[in-house]
C-alpha atoms as a PDB file:
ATOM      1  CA  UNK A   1      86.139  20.296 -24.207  1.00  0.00           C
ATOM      2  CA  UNK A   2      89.459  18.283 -23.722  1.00  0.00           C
ATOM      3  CA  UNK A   3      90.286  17.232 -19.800  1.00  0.00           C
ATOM      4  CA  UNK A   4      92.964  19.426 -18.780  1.00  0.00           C
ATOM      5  CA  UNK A   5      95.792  17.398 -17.993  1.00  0.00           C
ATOM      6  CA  UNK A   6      96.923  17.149 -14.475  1.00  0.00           C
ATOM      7  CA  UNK A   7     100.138  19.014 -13.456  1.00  0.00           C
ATOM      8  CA  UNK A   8     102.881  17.266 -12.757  1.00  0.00           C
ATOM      9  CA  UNK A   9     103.881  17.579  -8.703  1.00  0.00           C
ATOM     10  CA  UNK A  10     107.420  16.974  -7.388  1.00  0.00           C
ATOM     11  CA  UNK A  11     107.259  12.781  -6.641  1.00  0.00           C
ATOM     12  CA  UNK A  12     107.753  12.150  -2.889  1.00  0.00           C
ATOM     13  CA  UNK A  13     108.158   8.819  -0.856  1.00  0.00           C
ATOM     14  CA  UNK A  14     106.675   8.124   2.513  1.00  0.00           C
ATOM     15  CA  UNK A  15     107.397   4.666   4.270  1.00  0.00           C
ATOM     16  CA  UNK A  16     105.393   3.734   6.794  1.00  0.00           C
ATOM     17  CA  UNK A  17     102.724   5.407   4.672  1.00  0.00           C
ATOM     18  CA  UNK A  18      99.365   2.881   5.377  1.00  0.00           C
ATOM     19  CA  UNK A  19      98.287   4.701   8.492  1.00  0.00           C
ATOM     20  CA  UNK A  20      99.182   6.975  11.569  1.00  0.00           C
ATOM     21  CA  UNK A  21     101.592   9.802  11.112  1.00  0.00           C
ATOM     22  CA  UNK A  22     102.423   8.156   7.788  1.00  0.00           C
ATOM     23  CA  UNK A  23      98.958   9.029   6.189  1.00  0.00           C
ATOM     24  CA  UNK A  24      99.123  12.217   8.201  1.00  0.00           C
ATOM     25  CA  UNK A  25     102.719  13.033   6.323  1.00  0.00           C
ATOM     26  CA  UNK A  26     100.882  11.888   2.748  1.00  0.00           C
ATOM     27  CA  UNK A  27      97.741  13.636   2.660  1.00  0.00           C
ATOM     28  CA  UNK A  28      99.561  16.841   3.788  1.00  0.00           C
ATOM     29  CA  UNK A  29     102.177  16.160   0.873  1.00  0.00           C
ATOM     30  CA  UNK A  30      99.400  15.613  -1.664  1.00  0.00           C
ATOM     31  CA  UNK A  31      98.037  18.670  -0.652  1.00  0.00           C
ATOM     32  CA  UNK A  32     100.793  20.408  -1.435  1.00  0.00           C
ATOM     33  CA  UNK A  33     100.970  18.932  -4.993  1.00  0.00           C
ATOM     34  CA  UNK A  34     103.118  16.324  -4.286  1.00  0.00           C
ATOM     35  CA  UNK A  35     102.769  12.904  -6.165  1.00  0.00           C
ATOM     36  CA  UNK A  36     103.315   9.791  -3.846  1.00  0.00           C
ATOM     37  CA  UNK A  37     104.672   6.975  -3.283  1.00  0.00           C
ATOM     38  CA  UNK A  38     103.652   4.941   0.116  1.00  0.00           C
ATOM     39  CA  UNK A  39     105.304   2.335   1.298  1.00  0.00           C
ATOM     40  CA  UNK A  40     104.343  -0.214   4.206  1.00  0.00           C
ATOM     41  CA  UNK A  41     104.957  -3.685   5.092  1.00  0.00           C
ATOM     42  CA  UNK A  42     101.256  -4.264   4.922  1.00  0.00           C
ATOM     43  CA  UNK A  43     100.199  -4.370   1.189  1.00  0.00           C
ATOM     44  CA  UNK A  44      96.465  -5.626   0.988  1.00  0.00           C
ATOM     45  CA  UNK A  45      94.990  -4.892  -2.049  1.00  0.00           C
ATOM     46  CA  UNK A  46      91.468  -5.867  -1.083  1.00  0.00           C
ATOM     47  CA  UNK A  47      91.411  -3.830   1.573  1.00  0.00           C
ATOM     48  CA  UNK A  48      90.097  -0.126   0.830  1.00  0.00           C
ATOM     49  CA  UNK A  49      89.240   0.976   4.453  1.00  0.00           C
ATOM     50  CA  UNK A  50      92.504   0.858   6.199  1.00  0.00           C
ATOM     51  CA  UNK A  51      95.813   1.056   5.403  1.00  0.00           C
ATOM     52  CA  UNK A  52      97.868   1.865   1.659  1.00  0.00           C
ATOM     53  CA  UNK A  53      94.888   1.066  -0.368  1.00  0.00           C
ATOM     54  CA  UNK A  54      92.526   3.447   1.856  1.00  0.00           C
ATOM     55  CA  UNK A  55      95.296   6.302   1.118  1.00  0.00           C
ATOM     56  CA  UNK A  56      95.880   5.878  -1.970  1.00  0.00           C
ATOM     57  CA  UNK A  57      92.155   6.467  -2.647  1.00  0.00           C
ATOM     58  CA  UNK A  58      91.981   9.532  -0.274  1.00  0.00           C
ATOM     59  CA  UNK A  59      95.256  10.789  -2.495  1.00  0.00           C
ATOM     60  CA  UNK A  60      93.210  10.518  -5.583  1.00  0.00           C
ATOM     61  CA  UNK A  61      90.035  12.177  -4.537  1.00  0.00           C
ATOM     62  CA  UNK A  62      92.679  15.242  -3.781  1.00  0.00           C
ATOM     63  CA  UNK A  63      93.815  14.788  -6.969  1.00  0.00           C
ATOM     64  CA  UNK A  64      97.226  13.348  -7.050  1.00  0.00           C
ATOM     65  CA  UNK A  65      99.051  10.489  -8.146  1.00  0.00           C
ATOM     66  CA  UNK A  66      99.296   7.416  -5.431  1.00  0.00           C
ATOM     67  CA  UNK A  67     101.421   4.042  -5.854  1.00  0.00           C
ATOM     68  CA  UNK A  68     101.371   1.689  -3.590  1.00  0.00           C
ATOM     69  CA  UNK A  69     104.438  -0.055  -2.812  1.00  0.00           C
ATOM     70  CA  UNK A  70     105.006  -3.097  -0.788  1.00  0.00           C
ATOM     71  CA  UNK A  71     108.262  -3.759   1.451  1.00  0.00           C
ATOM     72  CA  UNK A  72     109.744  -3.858   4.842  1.00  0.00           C
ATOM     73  CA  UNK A  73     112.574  -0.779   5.292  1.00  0.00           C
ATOM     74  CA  UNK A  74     114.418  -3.327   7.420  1.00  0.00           C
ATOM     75  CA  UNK A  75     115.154  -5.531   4.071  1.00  0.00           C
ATOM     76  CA  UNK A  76     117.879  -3.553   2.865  1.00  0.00           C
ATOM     77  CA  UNK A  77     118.031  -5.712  -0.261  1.00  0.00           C
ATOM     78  CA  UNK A  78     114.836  -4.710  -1.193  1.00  0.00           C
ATOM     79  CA  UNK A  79     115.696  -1.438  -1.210  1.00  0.00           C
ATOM     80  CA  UNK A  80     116.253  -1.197  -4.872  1.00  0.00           C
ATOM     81  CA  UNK A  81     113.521  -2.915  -6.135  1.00  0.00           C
ATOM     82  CA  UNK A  82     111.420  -0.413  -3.810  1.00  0.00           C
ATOM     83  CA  UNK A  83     113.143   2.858  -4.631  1.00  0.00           C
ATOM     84  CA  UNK A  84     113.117   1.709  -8.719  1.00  0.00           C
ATOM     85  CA  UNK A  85     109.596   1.268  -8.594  1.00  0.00           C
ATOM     86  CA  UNK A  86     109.128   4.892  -8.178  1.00  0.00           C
ATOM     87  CA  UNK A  87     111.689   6.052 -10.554  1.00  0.00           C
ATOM     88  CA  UNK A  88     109.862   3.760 -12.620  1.00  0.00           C
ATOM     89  CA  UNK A  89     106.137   5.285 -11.930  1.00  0.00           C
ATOM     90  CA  UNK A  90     107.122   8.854 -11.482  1.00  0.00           C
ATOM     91  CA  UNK A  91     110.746   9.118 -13.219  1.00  0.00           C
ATOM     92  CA  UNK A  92     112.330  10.775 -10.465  1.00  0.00           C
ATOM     93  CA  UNK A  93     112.645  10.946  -6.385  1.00  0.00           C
ATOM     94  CA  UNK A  94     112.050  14.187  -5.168  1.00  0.00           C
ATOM     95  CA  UNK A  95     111.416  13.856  -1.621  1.00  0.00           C
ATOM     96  CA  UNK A  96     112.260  10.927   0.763  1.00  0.00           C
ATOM     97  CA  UNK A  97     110.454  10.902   4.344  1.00  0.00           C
ATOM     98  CA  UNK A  98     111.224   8.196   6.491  1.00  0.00           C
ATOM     99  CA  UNK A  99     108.716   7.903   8.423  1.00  0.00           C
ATOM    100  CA  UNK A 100     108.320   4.012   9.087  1.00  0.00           C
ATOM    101  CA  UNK A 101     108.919   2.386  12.951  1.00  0.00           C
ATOM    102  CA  UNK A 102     108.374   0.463  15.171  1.00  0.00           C
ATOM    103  CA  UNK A 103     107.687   0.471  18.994  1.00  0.00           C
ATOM    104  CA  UNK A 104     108.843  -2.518  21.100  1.00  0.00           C
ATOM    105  CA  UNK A 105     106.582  -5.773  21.361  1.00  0.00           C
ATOM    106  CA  UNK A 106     106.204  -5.404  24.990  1.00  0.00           C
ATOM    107  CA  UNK A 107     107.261  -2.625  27.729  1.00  0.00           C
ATOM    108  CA  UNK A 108     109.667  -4.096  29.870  1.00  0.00           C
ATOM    109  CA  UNK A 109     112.291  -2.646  32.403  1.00  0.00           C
ATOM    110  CA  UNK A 110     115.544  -1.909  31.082  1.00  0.00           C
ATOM    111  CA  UNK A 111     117.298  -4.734  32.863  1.00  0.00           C
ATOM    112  CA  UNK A 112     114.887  -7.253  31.093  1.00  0.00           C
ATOM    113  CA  UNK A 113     115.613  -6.038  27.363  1.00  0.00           C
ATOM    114  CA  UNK A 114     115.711  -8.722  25.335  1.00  0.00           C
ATOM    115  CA  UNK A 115     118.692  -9.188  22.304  1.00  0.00           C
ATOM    116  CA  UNK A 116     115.939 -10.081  19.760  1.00  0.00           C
ATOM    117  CA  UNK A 117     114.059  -6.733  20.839  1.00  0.00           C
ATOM    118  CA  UNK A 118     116.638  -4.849  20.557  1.00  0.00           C
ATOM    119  CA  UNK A 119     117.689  -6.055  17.200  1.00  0.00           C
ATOM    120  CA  UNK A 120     114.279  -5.976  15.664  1.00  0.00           C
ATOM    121  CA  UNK A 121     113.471  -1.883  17.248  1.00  0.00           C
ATOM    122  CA  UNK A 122     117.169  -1.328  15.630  1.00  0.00           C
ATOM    123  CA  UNK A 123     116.655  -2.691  12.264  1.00  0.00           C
ATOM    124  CA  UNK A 124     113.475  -1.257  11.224  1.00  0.00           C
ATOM    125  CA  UNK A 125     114.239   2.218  13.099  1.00  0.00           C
ATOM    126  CA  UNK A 126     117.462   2.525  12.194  1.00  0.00           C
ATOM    127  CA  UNK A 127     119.316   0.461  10.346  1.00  0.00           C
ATOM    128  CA  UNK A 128     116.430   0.305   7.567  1.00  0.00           C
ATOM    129  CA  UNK A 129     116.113   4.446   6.951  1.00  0.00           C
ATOM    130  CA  UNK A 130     120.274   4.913   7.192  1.00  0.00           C
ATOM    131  CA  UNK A 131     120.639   2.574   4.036  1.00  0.00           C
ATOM    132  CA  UNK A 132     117.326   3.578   2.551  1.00  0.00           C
ATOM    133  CA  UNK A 133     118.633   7.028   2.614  1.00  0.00           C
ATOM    134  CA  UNK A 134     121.746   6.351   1.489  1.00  0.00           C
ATOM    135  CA  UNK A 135     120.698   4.560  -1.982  1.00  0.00           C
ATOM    136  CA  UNK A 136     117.556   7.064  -2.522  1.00  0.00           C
ATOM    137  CA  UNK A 137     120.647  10.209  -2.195  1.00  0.00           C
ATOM    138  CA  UNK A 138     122.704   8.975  -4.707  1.00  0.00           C
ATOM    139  CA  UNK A 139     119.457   8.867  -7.143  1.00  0.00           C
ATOM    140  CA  UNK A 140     118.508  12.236  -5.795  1.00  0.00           C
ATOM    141  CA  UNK A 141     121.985  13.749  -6.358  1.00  0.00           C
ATOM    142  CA  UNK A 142     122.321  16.323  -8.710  1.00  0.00           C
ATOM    143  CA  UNK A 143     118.880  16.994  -9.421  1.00  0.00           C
ATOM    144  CA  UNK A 144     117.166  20.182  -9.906  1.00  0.00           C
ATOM    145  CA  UNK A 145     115.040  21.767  -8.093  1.00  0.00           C
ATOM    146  CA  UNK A 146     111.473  20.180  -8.220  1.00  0.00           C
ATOM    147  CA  UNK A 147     109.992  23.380  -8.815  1.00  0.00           C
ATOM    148  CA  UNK A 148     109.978  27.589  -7.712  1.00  0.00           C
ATOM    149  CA  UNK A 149     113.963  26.844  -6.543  1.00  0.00           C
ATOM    150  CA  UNK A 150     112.606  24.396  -3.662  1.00  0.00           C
ATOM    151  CA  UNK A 151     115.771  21.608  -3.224  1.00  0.00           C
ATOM    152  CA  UNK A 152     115.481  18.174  -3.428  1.00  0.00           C
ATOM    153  CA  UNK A 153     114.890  16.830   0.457  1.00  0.00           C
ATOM    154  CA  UNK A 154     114.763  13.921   2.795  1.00  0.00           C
ATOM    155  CA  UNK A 155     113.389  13.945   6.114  1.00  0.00           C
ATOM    156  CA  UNK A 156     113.735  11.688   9.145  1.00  0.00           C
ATOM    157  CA  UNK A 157     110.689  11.451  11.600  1.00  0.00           C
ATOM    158  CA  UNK A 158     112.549  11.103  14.813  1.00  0.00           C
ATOM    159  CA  UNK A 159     110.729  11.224  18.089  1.00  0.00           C
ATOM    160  CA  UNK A 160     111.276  13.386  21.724  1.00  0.00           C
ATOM    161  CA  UNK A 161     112.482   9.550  22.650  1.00  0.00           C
ATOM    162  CA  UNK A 162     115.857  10.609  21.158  1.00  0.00           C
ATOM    163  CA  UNK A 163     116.821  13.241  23.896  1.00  0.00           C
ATOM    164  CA  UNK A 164     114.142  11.846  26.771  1.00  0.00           C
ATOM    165  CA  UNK A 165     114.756   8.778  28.648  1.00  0.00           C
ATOM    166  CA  UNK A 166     111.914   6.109  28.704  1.00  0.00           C
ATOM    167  CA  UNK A 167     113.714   2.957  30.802  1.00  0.00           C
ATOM    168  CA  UNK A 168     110.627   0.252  29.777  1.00  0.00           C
ATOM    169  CA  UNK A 169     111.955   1.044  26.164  1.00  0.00           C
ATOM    170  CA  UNK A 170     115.208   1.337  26.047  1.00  0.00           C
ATOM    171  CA  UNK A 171     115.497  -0.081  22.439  1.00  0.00           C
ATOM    172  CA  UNK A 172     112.958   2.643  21.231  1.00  0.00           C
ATOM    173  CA  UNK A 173     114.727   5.112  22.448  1.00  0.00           C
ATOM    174  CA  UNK A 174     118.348   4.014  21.671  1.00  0.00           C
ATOM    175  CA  UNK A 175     116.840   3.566  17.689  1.00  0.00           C
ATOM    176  CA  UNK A 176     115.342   6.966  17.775  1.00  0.00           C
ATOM    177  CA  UNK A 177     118.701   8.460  18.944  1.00  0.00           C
ATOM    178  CA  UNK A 178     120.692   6.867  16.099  1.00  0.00           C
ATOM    179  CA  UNK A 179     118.117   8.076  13.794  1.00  0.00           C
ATOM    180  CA  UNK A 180     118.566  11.935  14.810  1.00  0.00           C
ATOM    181  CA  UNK A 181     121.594  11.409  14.238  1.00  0.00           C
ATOM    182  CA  UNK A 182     121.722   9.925  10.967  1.00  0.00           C
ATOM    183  CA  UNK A 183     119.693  12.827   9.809  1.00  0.00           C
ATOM    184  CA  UNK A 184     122.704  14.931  11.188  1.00  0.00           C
ATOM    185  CA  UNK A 185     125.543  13.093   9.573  1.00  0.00           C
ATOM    186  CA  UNK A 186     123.612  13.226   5.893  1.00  0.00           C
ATOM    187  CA  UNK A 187     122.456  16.951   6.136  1.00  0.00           C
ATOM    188  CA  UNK A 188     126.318  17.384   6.449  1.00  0.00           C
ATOM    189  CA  UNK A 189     127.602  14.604   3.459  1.00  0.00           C
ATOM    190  CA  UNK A 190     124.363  15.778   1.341  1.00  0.00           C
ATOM    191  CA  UNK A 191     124.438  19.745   1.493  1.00  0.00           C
ATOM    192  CA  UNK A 192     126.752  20.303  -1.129  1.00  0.00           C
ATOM    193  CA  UNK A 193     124.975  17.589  -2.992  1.00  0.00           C
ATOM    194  CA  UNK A 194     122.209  20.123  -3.360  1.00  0.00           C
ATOM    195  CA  UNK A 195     120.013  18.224  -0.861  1.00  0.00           C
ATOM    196  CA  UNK A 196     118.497  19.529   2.572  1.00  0.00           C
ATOM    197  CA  UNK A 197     118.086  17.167   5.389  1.00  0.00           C
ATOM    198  CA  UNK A 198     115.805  17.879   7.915  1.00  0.00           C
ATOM    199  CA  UNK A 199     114.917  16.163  11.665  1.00  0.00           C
ATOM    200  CA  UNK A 200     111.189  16.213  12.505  1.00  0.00           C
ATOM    201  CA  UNK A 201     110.559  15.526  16.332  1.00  0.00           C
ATOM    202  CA  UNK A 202     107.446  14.155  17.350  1.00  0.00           C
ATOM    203  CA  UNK A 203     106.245  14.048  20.774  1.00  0.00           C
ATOM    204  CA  UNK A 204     103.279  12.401  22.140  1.00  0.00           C
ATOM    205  CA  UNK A 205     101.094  11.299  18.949  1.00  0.00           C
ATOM    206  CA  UNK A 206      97.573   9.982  18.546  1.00  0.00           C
ATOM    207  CA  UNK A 207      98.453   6.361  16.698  1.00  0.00           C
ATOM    208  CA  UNK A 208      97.528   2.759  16.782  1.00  0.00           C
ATOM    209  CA  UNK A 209     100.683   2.704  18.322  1.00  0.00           C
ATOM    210  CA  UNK A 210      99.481   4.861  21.447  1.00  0.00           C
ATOM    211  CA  UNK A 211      96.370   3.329  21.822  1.00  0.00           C
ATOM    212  CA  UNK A 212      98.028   0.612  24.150  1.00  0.00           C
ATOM    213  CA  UNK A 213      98.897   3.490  26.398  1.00  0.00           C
ATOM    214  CA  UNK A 214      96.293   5.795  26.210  1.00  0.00           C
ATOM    215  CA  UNK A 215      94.884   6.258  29.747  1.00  0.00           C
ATOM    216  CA  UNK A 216      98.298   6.957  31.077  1.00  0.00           C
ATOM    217  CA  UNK A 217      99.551   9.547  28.893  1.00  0.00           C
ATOM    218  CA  UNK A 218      95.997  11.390  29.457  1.00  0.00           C
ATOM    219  CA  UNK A 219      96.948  11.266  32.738  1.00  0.00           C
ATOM    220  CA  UNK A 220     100.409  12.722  31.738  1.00  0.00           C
ATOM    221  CA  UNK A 221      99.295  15.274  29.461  1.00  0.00           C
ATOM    222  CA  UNK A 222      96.815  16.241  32.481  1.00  0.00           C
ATOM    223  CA  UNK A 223      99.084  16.980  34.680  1.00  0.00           C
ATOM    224  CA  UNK A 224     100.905  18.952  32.753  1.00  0.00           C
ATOM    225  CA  UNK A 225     103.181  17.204  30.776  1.00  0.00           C
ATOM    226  CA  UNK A 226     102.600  18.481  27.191  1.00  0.00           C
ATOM    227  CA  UNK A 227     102.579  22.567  27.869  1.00  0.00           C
ATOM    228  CA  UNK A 228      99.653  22.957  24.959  1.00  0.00           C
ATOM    229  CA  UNK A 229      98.006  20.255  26.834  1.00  0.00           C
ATOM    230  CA  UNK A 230      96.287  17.910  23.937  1.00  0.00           C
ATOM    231  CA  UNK A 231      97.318  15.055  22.203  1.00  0.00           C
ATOM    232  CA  UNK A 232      99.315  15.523  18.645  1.00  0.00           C
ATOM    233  CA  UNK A 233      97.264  14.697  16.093  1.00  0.00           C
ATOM    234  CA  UNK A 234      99.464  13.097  12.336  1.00  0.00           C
ATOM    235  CA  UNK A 235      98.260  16.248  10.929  1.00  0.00           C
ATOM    236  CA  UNK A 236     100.413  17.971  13.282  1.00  0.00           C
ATOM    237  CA  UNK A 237     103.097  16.386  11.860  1.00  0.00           C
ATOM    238  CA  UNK A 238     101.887  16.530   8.389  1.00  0.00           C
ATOM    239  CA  UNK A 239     101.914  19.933   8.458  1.00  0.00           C
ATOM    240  CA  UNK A 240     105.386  20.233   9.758  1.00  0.00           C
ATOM    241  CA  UNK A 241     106.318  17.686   6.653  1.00  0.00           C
ATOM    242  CA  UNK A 242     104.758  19.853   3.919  1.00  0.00           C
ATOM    243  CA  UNK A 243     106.514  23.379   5.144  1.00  0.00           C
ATOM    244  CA  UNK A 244     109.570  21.459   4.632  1.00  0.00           C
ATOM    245  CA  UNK A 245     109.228  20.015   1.379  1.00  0.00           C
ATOM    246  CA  UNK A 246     107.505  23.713   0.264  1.00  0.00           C
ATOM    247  CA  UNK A 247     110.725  25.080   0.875  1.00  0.00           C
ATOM    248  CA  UNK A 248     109.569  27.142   3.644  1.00  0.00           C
ATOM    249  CA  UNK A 249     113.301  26.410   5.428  1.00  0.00           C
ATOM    250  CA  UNK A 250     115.398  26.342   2.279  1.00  0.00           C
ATOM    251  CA  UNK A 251     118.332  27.470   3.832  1.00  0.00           C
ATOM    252  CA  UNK A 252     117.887  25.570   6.941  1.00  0.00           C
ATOM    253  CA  UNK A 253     119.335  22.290   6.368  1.00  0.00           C
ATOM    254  CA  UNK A 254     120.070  19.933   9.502  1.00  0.00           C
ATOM    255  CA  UNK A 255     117.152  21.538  10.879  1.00  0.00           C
ATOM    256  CA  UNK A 256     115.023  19.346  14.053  1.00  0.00           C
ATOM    257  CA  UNK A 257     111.843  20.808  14.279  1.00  0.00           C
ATOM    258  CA  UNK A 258     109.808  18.961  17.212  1.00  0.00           C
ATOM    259  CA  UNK A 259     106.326  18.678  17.053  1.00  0.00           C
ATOM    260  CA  UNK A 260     105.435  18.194  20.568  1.00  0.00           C
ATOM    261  CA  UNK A 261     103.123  21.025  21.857  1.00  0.00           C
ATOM    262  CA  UNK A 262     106.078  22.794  23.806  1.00  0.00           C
ATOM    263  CA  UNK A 263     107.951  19.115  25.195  1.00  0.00           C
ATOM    264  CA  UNK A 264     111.288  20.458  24.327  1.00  0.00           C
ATOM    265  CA  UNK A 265     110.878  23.603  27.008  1.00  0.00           C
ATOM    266  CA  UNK A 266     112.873  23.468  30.176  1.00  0.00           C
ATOM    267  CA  UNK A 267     110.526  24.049  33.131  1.00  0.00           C
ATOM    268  CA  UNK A 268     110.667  24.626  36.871  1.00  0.00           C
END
């Protein structure tokens, strides 16, 4: 009996892919059917139990297509070689998620923010996805849908840091601002392009990037901080991600949906 050949899935692109919300965002994309391709500034071949090489096997075994692609989203003149890698592989872009950031090197008071900080939090949370964006939308433009009607669609992964003040990192918070609104500004340009834009708002996350801060924000979410009182998991977000890209808010476009256990409800 011949293998059955594996259906083609709309082809979507992740940065920040190699682990944390990233991997949460691709496994709930291949799920769907999606074919993917990750990128991260860490590209180790050899190395099959963490990071792009550990997803792209978990993509497989769900039966989807995986490529790797290696790159930092603050080089924007890499972008091309990075975005034509997966026209290349897949012969289309589908679905952009920019997902990739970074949190400052060190917490420090407002007052002490360094220039180099701030430029580096800037560039890779802001600067990076608003040109990234920019070149994958004119590729995007005009396509059809990928399939049952769903539009083309990009997606920035903001965080509750846009709208909530966190003084010992200002830069984080400043870059996270800039980025809701990019995804504003393009859902506006892109709409009659055919292309939905959507803001996805995650609150307190369980990450590498947490893990310095653990203790406290259990302390935090004890006391009340997070109204469904747990930890977000990347599957949290992943799941958010995939509704998206399903189409489940087709007509929705310049929609934030925040992922934060009930951090976006005014309370007494």
């Amino acid at each position: 009996m011949a293998k059955r050949e594996r259906k083609k899935g709309p082809a979507a692109i992740v940065t920040g892919a190699g682990q944390g919300i990233g991997r949460g965002i691709v496994l709930a994309l291949a799920r769907e059917g999606c074919d993917i391709a990750g990128i991260d500034i860490v590209f180790e071949p050899g190395n099959t139990k963490k990071g792009l090489f550990e997803v792209k096997n978990s993509v497989e075994r769900l039966g989807r297509r995986f490529l790797p692609v290696g790159g930092d989203i603050a080089r924007v003149e890499d972008h091309d070689r990075m975005l034509d890698a997966v026209v290349k592989e897949f012969g289309a872009i589908d679905v952009l998620v920019n997902n990739a950031g970074v949190a400052p090197a060190k917490r420090v008071d407002i007052l002490e923010t360094a220039p180099e900080s701030y430029d580096r939090v800037l560039a890779v949370n802001a600067r990076g996805p608003f040109f990234l964006t920019q070149n994958a939308a004119r590729r995007m433009a005009g396509r059809r849908p990928a399939r049952g009607g769903t539009p083309p669609s990009i997606i920035f992964i903001t965080s509750v840091s846009a709208v909530v003040s966190s003084t010992s990192r200002a830069e984080y918070c400043i870059s996270k601002a800039a980025l809701s609104m990019s995804a504003a500004l393009f859902a506006d340009a892109l709409a009659a392009k055919g292309i939905n834009v959507y803001e996805v708002r995650p609150g307190i996350i369980a990450t590498d990037m947490t893990a310095g801060v653990k203790d406290r924000y259990d302390r935090l979410i004890a006391a009340g901080l997070v109204p469904q009182g747990r930890w977000g998991l990347p599957e949290d977000v992943g799941k958010a991600v995939a509704a998206l890209v399903r189409g489940d808010f087709a007509f929705s476009t310049g929609a934030v949906i925040e992922v934060s256990g009930g951090m976006d409800i005014r309370r007494l």
